[in-house]
N, C-alpha and C. Protein backbone atom coordinates (compact mmCIF):
# COMPACT_ATOMS: atom_id res chain seq x y z
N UNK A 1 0.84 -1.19 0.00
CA UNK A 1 0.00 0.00 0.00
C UNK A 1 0.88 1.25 0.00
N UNK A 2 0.38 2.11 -0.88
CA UNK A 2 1.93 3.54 -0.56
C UNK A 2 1.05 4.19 0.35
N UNK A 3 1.89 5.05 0.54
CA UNK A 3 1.73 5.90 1.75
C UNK A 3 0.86 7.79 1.33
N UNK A 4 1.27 7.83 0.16
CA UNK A 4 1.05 9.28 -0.41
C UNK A 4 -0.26 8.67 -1.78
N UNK A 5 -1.35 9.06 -1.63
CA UNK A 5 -2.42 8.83 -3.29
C UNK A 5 -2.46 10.35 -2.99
N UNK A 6 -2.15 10.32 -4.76
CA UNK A 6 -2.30 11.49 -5.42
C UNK A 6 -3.74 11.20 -6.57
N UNK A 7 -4.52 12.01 -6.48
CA UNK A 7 -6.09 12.24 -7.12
C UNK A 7 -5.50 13.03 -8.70
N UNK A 8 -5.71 12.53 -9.62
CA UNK A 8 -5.30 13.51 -10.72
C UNK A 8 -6.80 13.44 -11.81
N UNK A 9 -6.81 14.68 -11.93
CA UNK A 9 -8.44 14.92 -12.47
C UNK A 9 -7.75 15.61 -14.04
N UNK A 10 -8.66 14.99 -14.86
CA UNK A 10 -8.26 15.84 -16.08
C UNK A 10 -9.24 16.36 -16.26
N UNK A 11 -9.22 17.59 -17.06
CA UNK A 11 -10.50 18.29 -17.45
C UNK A 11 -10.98 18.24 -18.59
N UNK A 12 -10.51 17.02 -19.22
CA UNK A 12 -10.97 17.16 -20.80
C UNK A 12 -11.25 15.92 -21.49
N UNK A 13 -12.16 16.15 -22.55
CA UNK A 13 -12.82 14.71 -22.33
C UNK A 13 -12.78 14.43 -24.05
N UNK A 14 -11.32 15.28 -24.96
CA UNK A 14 -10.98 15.01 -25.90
C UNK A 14 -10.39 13.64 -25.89
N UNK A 15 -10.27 12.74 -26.97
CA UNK A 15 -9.85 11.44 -26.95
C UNK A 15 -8.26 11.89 -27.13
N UNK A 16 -7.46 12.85 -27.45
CA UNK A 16 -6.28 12.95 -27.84
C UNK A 16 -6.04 13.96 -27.21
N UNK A 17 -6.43 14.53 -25.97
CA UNK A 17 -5.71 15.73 -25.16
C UNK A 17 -4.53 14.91 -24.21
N UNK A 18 -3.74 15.99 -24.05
CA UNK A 18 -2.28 15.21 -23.47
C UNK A 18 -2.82 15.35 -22.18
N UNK A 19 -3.49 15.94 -21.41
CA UNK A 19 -3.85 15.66 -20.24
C UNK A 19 -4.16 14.75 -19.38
N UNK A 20 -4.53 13.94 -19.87
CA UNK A 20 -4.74 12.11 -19.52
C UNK A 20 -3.56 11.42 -19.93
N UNK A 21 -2.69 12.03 -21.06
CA UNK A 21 -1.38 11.12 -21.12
C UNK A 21 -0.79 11.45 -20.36
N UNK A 22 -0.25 12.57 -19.97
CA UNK A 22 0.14 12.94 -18.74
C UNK A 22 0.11 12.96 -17.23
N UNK A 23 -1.36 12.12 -17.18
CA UNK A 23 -1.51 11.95 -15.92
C UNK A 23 -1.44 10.31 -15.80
N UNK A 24 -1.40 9.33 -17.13
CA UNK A 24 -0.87 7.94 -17.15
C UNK A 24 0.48 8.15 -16.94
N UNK A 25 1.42 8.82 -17.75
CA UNK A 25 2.80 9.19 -17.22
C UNK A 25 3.34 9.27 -15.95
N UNK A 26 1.88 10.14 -15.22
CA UNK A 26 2.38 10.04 -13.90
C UNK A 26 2.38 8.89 -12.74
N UNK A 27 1.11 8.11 -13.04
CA UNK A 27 0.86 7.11 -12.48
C UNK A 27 1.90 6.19 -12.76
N UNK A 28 2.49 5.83 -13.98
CA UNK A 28 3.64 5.00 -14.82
C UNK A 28 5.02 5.39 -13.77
N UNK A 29 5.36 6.78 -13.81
CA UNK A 29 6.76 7.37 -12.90
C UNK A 29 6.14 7.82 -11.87
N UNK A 30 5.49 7.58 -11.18
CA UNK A 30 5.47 7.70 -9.69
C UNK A 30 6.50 6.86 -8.70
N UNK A 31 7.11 7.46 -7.75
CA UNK A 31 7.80 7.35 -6.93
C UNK A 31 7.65 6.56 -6.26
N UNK A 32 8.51 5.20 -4.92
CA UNK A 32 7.85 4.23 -4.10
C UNK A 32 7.03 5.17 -3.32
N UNK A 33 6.23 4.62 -2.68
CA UNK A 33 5.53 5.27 -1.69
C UNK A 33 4.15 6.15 -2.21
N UNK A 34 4.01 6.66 -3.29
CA UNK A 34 3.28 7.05 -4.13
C UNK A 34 2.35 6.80 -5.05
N UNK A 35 1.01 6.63 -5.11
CA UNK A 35 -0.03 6.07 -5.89
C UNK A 35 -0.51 7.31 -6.94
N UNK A 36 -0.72 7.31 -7.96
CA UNK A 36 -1.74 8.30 -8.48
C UNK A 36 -2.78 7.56 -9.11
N UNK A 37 -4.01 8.16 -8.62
CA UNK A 37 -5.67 7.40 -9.41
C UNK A 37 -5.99 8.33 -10.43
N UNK A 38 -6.44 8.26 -11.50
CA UNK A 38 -6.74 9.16 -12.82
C UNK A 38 -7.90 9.01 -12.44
N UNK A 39 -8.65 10.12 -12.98
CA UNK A 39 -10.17 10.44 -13.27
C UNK A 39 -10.59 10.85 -14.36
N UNK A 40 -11.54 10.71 -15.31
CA UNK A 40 -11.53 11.53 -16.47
C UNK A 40 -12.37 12.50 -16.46
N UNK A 41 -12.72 13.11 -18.04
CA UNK A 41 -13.08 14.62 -17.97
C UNK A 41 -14.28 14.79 -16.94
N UNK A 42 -14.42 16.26 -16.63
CA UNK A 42 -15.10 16.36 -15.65
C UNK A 42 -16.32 17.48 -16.33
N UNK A 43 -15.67 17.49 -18.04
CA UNK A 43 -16.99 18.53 -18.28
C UNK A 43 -16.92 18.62 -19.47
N UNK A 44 -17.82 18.89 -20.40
CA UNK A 44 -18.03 18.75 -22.01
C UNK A 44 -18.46 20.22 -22.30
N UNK A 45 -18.34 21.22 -21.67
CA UNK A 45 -18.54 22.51 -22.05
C UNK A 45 -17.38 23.25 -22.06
N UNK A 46 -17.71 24.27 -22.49
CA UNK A 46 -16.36 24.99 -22.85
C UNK A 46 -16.07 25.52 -21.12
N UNK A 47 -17.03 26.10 -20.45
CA UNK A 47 -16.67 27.04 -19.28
C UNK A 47 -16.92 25.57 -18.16
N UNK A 48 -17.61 25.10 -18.44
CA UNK A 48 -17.63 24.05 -17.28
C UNK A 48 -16.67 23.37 -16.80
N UNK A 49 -15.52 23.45 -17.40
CA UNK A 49 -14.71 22.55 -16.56
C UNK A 49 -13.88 24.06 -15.22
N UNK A 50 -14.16 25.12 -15.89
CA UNK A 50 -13.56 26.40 -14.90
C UNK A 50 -14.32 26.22 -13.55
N UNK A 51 -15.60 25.80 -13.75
CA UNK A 51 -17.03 25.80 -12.59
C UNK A 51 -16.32 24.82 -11.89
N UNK A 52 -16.36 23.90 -12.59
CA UNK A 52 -15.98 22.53 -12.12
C UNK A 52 -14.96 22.28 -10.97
N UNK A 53 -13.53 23.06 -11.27
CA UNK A 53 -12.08 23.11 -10.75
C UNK A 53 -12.68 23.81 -9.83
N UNK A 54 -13.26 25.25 -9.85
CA UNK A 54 -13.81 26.30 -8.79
C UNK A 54 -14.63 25.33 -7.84
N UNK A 55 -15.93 24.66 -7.68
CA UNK A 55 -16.26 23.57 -7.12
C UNK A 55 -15.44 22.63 -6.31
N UNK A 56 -14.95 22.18 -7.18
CA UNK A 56 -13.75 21.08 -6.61
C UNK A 56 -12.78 21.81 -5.47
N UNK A 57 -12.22 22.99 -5.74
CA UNK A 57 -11.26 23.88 -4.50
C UNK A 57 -12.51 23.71 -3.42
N UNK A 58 -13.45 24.11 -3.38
CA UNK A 58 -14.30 24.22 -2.35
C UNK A 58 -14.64 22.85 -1.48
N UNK A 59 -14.64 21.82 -2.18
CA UNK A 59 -14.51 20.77 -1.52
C UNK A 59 -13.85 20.28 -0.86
N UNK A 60 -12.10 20.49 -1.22
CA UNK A 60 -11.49 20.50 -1.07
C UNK A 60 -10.76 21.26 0.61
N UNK A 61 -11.20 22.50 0.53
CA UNK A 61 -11.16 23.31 1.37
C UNK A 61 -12.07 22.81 2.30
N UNK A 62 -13.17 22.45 2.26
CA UNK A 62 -14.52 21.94 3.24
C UNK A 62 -14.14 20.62 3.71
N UNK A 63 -13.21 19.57 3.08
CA UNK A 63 -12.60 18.18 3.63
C UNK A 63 -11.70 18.62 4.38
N UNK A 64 -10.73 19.90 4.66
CA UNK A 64 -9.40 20.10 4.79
C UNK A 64 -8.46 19.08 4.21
N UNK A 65 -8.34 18.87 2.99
CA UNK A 65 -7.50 18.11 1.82
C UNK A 65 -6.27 18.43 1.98
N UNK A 66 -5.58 17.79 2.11
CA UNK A 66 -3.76 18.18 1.50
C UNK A 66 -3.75 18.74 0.18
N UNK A 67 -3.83 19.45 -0.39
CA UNK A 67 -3.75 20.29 -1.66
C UNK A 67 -2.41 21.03 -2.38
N UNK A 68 -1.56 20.41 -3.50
CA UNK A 68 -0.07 20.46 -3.73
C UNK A 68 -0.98 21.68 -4.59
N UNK A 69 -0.09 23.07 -4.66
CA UNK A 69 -0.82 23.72 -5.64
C UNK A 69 0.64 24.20 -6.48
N UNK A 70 1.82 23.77 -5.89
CA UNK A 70 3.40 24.16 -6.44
C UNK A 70 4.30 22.64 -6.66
N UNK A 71 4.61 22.73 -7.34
CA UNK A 71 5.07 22.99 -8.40
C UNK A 71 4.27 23.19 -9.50
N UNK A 72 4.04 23.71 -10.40
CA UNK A 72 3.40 23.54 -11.76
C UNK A 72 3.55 23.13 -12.33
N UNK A 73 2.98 22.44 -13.74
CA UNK A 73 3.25 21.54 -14.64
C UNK A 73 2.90 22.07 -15.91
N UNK A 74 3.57 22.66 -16.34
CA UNK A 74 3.63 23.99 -17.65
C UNK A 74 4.29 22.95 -18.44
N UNK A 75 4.12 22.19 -19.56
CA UNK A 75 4.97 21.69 -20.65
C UNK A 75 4.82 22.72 -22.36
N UNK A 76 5.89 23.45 -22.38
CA UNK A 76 5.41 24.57 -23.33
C UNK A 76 5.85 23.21 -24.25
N UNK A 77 4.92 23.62 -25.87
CA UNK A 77 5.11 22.60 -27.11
C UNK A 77 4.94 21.30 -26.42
N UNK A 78 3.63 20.84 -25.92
CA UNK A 78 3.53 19.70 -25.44
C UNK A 78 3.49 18.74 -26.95
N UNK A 79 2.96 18.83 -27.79
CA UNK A 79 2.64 18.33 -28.73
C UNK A 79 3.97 17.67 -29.33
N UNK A 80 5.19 17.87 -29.20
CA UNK A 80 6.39 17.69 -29.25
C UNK A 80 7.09 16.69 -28.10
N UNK A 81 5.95 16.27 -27.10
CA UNK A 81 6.39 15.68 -25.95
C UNK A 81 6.03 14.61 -26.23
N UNK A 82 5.03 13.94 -26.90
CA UNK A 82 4.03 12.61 -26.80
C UNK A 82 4.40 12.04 -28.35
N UNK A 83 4.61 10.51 -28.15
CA UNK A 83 5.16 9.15 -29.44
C UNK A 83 3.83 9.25 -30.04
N UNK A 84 3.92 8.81 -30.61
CA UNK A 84 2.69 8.40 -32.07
C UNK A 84 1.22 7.81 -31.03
N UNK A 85 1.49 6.90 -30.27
CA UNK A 85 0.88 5.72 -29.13
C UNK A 85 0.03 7.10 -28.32
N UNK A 86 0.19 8.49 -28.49
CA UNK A 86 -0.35 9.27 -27.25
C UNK A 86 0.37 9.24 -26.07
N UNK A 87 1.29 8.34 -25.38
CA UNK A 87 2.26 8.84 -24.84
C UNK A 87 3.46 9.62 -24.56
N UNK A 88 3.34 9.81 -23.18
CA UNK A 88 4.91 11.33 -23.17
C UNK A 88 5.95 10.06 -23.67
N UNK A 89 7.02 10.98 -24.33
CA UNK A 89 7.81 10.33 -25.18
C UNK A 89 9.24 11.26 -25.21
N UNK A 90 8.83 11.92 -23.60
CA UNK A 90 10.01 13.17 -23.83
C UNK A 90 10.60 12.82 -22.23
N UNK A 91 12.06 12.48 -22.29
CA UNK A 91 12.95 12.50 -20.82
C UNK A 91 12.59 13.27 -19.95
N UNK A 92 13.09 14.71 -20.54
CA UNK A 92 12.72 15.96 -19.77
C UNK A 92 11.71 15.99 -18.61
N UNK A 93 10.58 15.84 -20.00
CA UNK A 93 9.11 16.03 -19.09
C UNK A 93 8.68 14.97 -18.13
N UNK A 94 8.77 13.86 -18.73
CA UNK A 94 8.96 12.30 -17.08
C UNK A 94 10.09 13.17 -16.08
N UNK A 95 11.39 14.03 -16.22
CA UNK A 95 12.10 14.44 -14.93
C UNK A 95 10.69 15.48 -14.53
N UNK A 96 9.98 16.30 -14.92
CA UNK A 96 9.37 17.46 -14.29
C UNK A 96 8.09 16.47 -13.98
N UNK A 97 7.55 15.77 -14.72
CA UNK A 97 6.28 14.68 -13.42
C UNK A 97 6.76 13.82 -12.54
N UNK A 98 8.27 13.75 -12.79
CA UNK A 98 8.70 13.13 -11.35
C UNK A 98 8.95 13.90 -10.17
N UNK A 99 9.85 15.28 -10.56
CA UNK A 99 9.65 16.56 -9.80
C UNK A 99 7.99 16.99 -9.05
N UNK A 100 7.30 16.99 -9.78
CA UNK A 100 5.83 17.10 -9.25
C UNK A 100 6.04 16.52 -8.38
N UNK A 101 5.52 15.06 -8.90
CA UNK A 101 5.04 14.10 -7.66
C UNK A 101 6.17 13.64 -6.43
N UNK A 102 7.57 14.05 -6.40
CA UNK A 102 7.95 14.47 -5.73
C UNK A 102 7.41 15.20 -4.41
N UNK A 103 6.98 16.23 -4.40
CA UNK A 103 6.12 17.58 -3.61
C UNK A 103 5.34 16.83 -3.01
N UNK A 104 5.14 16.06 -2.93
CA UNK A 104 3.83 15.52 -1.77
C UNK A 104 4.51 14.30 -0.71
N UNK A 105 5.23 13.82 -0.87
CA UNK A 105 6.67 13.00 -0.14
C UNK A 105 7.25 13.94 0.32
N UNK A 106 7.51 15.40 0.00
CA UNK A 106 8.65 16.14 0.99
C UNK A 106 7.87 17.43 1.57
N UNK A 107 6.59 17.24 1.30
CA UNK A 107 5.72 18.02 2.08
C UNK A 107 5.40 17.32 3.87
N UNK A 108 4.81 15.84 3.41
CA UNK A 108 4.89 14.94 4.25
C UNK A 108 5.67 14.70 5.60
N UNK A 109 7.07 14.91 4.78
CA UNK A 109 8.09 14.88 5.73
C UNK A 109 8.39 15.55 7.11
């Protein structure tokens, strides 16, 4: 059983948004001790997934959640990151989702 689950929500419910590859990436390079569960899109409108995230903080806040809101995960030219398969396909960016998920093991600490 690890010790740290990380919740990763994507907001998009395109069949080819890197957002879900990226959050299999993460689950794939996660750290010992570290779980991540994927969720998928959370909204088929253009503004709804903003409601959605806004919602979700509030819940969040109302559970008192552990909530990582740093580091960020900015991949500029993502489209340049992911193999033919829809997977990340870039070193770099597996070091910065390992960096992420990092942050919740040395928050812990």
């Amino acid at each position: 059983m690890s010790d740290i689950r990380i919740v990763g929500i994507s907001g998009s419910l395109r069949a080819r948004s890197h957002t879900p590859a990226l959050l299999r990436a993460a689950q794939k390079h996660a750290p010992g001790g570290v779980s991540v569960d994927v969720h998928g899109g959370v909204s088929p409108a253009n503004f709804g997934s903003v409601r959605a995230q806004r919602a979700l903080r509030q819940v969040f806040v109302r559970t008192d959640s552990d909530v990582i809101t740093k580091p960020e995960a900015i991949d500029f030219r993502a489209y340049e990151r992911f193999g033919e398969d829809g997977n990340v396909a870039d070193d770099p960016t597996i070091g910065l989702l390992q960096d992420l998920l990092a942050a919740p093991t040395a928050k812990a600490a």
